[in-house]
PDB file of N, CA and C in Angstrom:
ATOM      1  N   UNK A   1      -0.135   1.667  -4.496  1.00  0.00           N
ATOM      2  CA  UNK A   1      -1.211   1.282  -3.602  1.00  0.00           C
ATOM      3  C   UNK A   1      -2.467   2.037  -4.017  1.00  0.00           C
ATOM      4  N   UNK A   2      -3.264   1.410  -4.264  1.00  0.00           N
ATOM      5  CA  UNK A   2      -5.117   1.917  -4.101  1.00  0.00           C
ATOM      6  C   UNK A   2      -5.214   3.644  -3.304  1.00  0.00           C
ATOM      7  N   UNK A   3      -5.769   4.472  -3.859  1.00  0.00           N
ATOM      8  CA  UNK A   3      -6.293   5.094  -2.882  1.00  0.00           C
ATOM      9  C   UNK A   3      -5.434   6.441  -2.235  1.00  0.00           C
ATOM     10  N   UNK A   4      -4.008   5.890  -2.657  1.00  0.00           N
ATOM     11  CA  UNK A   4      -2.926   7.173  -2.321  1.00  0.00           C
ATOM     12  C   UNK A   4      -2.632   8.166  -3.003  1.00  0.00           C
ATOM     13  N   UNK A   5      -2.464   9.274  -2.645  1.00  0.00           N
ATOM     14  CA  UNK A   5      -2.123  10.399  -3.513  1.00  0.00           C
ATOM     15  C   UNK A   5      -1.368  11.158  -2.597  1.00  0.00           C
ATOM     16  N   UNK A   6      -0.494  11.645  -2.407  1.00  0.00           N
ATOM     17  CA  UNK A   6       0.552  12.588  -2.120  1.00  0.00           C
ATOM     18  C   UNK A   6       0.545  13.921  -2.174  1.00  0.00           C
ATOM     19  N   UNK A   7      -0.215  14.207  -3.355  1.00  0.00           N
ATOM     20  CA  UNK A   7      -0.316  15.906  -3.834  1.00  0.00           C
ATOM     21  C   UNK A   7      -0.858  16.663  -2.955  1.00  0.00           C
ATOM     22  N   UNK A   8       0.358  17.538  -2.363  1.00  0.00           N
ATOM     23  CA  UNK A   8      -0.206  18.667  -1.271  1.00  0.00           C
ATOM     24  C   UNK A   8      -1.701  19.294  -1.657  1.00  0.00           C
ATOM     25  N   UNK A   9      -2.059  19.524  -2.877  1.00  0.00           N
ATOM     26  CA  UNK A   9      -3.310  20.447  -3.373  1.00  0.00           C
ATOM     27  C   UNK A   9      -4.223  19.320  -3.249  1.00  0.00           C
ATOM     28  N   UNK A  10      -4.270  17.992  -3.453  1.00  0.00           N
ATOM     29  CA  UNK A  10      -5.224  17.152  -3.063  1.00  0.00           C
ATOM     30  C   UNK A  10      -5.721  16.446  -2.113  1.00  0.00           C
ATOM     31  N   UNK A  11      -4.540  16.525  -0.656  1.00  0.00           N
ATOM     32  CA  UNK A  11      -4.799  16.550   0.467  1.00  0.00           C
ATOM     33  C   UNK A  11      -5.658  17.626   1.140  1.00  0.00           C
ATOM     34  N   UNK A  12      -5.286  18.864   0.326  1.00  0.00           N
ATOM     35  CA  UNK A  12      -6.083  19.991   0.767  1.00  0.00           C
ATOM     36  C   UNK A  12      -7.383  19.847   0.418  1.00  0.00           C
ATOM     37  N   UNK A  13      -7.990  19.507  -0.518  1.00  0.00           N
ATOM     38  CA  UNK A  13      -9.377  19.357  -0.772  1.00  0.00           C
ATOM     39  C   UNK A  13     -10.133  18.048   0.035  1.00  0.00           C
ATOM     40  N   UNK A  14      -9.162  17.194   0.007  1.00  0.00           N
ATOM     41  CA  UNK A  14      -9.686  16.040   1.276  1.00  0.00           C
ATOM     42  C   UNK A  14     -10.327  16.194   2.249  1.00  0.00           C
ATOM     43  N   UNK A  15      -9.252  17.453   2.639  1.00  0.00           N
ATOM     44  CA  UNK A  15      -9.981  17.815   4.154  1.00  0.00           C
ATOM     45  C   UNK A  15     -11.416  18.862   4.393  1.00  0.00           C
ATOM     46  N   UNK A  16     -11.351  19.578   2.944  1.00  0.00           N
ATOM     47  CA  UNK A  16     -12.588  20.631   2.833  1.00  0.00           C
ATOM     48  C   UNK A  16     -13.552  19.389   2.499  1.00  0.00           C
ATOM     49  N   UNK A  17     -13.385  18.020   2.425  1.00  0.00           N
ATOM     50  CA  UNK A  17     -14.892  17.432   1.780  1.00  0.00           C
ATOM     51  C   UNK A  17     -15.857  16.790   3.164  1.00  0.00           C
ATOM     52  N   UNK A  18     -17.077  16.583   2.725  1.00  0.00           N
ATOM     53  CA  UNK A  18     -17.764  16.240   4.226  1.00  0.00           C
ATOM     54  C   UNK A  18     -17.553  15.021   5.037  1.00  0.00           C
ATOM     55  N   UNK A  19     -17.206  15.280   6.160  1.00  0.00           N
ATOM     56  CA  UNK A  19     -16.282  14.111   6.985  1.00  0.00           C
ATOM     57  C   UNK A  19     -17.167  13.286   7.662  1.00  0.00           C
ATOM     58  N   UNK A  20     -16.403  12.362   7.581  1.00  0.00           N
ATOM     59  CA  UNK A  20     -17.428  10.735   7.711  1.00  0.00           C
ATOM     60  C   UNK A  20     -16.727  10.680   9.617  1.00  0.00           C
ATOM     61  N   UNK A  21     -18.249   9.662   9.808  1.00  0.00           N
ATOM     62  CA  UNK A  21     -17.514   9.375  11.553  1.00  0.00           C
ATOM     63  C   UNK A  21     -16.393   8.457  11.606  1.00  0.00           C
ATOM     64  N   UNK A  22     -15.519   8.425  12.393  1.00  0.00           N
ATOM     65  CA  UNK A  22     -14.274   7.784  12.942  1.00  0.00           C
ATOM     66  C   UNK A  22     -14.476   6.530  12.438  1.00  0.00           C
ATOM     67  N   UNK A  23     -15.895   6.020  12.986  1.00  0.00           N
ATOM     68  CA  UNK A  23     -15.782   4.527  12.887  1.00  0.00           C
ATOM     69  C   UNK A  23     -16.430   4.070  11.005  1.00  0.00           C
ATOM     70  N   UNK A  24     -16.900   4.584  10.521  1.00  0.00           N
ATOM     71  CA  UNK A  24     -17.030   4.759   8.736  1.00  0.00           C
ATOM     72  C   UNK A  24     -15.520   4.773   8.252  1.00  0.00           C
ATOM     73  N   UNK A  25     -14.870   5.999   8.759  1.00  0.00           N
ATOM     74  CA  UNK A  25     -13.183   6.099   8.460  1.00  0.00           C
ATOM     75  C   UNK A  25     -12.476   4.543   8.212  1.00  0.00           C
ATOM     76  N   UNK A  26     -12.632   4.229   9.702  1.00  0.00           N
ATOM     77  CA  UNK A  26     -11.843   3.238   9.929  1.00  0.00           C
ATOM     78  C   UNK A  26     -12.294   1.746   9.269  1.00  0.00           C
ATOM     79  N   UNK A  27     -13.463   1.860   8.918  1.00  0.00           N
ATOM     80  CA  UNK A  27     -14.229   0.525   8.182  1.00  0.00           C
ATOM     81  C   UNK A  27     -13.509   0.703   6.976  1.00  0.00           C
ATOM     82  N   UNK A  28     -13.448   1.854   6.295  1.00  0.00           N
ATOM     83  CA  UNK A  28     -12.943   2.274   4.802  1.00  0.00           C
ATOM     84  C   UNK A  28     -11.220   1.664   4.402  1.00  0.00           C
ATOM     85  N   UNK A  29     -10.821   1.882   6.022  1.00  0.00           N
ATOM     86  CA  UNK A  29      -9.239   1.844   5.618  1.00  0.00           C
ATOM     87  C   UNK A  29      -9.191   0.290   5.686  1.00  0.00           C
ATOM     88  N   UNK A  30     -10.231  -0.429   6.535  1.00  0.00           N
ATOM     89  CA  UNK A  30      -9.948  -1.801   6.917  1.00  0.00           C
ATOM     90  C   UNK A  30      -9.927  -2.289   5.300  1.00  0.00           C
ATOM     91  N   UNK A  31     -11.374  -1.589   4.737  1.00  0.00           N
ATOM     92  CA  UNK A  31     -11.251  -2.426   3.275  1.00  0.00           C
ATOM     93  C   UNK A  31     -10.542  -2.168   2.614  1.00  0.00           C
ATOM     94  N   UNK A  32     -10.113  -1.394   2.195  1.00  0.00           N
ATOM     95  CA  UNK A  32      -8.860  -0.241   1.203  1.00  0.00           C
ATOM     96  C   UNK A  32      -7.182  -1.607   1.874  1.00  0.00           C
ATOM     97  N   UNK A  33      -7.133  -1.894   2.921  1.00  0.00           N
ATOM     98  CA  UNK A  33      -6.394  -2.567   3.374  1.00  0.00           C
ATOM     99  C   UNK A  33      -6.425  -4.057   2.840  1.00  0.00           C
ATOM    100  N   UNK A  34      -7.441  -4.543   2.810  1.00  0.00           N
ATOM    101  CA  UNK A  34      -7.893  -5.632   2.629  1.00  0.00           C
ATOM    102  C   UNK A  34      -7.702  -5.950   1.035  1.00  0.00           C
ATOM    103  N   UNK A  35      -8.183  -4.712   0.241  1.00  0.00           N
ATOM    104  CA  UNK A  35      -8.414  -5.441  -1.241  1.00  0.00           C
ATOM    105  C   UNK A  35      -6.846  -4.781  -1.759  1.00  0.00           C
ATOM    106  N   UNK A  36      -6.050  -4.136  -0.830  1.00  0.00           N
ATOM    107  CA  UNK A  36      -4.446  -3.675  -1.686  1.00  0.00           C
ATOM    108  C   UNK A  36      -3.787  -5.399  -0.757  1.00  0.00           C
ATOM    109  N   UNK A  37      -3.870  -5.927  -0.136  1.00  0.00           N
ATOM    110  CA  UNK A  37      -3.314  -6.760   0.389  1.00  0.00           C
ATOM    111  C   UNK A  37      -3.654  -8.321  -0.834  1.00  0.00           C
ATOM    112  N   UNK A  38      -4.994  -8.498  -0.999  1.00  0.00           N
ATOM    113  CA  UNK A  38      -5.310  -8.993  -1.597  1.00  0.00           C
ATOM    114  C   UNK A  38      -4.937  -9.298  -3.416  1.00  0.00           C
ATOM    115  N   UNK A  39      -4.812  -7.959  -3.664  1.00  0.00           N
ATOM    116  CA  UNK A  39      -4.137  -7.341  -5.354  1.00  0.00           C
ATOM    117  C   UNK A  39      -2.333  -8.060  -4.775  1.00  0.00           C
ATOM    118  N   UNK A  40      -1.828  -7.659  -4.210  1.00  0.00           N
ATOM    119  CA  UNK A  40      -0.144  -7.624  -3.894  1.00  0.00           C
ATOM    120  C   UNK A  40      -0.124  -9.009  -3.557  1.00  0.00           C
ATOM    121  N   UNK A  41      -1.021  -9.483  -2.873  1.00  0.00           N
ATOM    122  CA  UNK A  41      -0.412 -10.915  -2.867  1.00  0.00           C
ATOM    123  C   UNK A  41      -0.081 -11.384  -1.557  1.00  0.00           C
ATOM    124  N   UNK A  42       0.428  -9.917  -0.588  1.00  0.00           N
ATOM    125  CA  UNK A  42       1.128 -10.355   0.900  1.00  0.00           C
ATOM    126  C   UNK A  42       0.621  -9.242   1.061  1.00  0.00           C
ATOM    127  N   UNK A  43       0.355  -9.302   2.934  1.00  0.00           N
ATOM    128  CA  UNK A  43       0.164  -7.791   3.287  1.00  0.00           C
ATOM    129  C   UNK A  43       1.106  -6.830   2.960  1.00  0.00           C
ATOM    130  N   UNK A  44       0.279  -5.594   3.229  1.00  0.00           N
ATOM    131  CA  UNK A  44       0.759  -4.097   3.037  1.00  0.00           C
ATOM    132  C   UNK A  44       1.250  -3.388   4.253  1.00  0.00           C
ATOM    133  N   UNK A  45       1.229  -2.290   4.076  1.00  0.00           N
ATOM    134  CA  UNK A  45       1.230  -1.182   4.984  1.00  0.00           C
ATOM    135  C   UNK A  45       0.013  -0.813   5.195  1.00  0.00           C
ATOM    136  N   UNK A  46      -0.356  -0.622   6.589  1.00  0.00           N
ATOM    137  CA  UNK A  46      -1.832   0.005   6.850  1.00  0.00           C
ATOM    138  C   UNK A  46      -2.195   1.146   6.184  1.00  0.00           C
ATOM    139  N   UNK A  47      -3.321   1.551   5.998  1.00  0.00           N
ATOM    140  CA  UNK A  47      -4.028   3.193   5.319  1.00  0.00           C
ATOM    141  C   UNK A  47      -3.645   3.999   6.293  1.00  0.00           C
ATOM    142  N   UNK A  48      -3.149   5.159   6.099  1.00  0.00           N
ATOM    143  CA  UNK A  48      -3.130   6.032   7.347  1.00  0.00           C
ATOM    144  C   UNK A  48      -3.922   7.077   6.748  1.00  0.00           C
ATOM    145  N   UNK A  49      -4.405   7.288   5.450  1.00  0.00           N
ATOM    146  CA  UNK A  49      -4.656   8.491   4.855  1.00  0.00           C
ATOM    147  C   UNK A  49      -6.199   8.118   5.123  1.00  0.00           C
ATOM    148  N   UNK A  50      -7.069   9.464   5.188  1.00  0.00           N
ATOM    149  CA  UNK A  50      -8.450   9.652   5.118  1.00  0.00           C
ATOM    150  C   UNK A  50      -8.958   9.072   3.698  1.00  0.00           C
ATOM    151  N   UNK A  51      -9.882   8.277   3.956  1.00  0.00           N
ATOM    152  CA  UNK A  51     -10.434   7.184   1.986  1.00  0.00           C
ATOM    153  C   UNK A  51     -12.037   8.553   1.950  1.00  0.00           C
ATOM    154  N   UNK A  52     -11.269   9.042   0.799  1.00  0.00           N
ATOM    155  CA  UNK A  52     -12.118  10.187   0.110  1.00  0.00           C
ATOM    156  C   UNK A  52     -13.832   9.564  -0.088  1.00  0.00           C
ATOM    157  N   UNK A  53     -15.002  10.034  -0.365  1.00  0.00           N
ATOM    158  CA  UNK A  53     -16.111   9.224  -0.618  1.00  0.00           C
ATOM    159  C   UNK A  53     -15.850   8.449  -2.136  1.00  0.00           C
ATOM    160  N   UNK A  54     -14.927   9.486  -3.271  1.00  0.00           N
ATOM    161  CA  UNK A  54     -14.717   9.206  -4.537  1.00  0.00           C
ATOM    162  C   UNK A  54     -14.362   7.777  -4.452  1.00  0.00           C
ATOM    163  N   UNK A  55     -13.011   7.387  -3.138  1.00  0.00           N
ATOM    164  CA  UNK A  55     -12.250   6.454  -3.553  1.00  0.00           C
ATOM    165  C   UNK A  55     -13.098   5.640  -3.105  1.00  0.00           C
ATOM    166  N   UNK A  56     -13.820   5.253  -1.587  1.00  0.00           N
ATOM    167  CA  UNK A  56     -14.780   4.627  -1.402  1.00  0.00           C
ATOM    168  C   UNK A  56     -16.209   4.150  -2.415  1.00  0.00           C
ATOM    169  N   UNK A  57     -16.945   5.141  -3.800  1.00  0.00           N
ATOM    170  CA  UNK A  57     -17.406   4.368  -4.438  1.00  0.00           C
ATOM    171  C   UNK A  57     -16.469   3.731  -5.602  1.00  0.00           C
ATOM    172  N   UNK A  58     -15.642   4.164  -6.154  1.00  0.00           N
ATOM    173  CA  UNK A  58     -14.770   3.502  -7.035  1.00  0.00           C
ATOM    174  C   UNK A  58     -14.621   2.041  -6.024  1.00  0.00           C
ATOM    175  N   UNK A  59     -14.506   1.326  -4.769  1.00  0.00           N
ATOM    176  CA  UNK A  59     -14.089   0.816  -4.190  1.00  0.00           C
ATOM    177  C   UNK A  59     -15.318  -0.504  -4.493  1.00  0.00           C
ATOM    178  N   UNK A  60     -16.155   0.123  -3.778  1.00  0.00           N
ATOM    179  CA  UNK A  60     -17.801  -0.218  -4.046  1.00  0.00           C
ATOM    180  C   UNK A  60     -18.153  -0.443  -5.512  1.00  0.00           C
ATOM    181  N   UNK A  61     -18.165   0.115  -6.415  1.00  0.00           N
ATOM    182  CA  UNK A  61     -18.683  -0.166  -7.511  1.00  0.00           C
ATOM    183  C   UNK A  61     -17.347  -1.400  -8.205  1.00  0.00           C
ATOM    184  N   UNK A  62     -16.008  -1.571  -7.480  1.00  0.00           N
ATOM    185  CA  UNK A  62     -15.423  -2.818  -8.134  1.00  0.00           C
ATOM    186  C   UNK A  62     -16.258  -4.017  -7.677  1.00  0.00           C
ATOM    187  N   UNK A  63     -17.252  -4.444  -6.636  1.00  0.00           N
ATOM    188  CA  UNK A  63     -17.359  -5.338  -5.845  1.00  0.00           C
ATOM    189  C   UNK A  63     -18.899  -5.537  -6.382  1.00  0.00           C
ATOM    190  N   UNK A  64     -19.439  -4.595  -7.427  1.00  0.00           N
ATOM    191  CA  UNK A  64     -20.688  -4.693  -8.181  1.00  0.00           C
ATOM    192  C   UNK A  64     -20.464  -6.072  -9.230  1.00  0.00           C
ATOM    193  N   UNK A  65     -21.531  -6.522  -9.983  1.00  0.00           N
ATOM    194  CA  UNK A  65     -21.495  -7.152 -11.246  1.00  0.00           C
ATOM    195  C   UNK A  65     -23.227  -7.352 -11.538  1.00  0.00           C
ATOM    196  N   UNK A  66     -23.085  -7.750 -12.549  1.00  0.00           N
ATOM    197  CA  UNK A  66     -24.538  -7.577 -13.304  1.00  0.00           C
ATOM    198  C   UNK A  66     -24.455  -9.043 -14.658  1.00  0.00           C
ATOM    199  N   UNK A  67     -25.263 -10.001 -14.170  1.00  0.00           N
ATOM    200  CA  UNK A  67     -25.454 -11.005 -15.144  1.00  0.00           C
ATOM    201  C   UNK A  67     -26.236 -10.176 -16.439  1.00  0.00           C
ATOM    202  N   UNK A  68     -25.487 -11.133 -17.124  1.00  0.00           N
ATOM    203  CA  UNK A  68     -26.173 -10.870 -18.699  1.00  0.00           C
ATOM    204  C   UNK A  68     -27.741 -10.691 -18.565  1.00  0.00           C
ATOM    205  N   UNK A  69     -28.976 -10.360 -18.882  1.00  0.00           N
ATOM    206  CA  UNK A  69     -30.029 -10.597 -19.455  1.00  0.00           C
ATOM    207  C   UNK A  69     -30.714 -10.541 -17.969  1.00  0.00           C
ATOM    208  N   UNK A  70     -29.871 -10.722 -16.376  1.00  0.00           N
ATOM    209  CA  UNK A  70     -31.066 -10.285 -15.243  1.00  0.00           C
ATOM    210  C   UNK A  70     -30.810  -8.863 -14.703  1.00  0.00           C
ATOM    211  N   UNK A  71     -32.063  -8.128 -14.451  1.00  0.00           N
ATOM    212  CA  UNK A  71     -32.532  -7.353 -13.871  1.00  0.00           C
ATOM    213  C   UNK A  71     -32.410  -6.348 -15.136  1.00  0.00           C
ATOM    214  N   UNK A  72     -32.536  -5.486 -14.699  1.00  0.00           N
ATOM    215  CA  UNK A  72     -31.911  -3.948 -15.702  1.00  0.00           C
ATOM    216  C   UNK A  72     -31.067  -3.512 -16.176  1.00  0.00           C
ATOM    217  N   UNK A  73     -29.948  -3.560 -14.945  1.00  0.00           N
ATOM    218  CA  UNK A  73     -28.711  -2.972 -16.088  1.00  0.00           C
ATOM    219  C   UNK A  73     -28.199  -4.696 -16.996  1.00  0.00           C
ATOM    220  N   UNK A  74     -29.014  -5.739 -15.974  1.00  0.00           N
ATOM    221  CA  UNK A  74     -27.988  -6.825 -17.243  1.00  0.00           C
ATOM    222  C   UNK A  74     -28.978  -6.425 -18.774  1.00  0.00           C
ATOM    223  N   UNK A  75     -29.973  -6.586 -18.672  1.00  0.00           N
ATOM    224  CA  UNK A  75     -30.608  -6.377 -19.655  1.00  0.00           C
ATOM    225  C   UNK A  75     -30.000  -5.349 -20.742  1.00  0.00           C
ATOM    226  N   UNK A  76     -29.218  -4.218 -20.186  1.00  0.00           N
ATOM    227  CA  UNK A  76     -29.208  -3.307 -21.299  1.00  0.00           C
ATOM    228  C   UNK A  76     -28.121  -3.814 -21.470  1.00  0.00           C
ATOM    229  N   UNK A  77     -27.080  -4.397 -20.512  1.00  0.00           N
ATOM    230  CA  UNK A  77     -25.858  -5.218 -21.103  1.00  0.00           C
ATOM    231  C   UNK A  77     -26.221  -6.041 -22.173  1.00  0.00           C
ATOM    232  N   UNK A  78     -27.003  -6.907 -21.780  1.00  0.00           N
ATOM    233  CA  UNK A  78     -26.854  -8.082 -22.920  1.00  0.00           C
ATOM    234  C   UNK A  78     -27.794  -7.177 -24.317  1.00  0.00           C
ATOM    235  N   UNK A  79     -28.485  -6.796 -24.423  1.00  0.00           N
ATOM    236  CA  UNK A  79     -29.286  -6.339 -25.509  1.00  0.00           C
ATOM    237  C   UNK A  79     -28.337  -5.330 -26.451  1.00  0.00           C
ATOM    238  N   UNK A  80     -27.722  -4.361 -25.478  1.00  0.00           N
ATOM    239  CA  UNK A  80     -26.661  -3.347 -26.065  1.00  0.00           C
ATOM    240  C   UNK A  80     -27.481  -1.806 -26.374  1.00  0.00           C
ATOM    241  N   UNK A  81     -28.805  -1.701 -26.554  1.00  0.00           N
ATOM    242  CA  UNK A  81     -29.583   0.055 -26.386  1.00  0.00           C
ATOM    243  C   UNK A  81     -29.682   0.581 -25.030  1.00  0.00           C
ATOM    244  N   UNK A  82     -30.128   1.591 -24.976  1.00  0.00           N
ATOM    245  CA  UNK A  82     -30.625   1.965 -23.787  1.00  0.00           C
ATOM    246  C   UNK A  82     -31.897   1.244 -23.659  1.00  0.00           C
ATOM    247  N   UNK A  83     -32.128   1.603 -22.458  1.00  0.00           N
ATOM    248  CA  UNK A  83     -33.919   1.095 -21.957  1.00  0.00           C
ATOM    249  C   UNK A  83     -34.196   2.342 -20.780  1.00  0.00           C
ATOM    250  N   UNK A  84     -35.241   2.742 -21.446  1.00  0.00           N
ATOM    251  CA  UNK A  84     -35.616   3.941 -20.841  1.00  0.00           C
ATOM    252  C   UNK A  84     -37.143   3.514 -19.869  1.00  0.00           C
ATOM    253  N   UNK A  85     -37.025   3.673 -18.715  1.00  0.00           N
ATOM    254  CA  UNK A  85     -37.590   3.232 -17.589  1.00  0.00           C
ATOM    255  C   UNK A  85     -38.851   4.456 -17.780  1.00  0.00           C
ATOM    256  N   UNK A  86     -40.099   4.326 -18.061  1.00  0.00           N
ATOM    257  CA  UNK A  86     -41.588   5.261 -17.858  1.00  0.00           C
ATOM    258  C   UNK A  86     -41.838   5.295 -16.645  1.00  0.00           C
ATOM    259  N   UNK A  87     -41.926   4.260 -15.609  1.00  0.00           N
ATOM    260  CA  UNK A  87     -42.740   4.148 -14.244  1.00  0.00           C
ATOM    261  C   UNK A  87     -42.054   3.169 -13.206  1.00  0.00           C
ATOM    262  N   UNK A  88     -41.819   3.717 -12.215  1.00  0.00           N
ATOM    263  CA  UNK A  88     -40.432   2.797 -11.482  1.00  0.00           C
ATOM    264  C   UNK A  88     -41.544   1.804 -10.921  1.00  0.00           C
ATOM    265  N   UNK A  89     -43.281   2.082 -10.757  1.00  0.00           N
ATOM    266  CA  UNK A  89     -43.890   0.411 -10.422  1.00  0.00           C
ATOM    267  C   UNK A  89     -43.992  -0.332 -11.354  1.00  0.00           C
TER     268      UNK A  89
END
């Protein structure tokens, strides 16, 4: 499943990281729920575990994409250099 880890030493750092409100929590597990249900095919087992911020953008950045040749990052996609930005107007 997405998102689980077991390791006593990494539960421990879970809890030292900065804690999100109840209702952020619970939005996180709805999705974390949603896209392991979705991968498997049939529902799951609910999240019971706290969704770290790490796992939340890994989560977020799957649900990104970038066409070839629009905006910026497609641009450096399709071209293949960097593009180094002088003036963000």
């Amino acid at each position: 499943m997405v998102g689980v880890n077991n390791d006593p030493d990494k539960q421990e750092q879970r809890q030292k990281m900065t804690p999100t409100s109840a209702a952020e929590q619970e939005h996180r597990k709805n999705v974390l729920w949603e896209l392991n249900t979705f991968v498997s095919g049939s529902p799951v087992a609910t999240v019971n575990e706290k969704v770290t911020d790490t796992e939340w953008f890994f989560l977020l950045s799957m649900t990104q994409f970038f066409v070839n040749g629009e905006g910026l990052p497609g641009r450096a996609f399709f071209t293949g250099p960097l593009i180094w930005v002088f003036d963000r107007d």
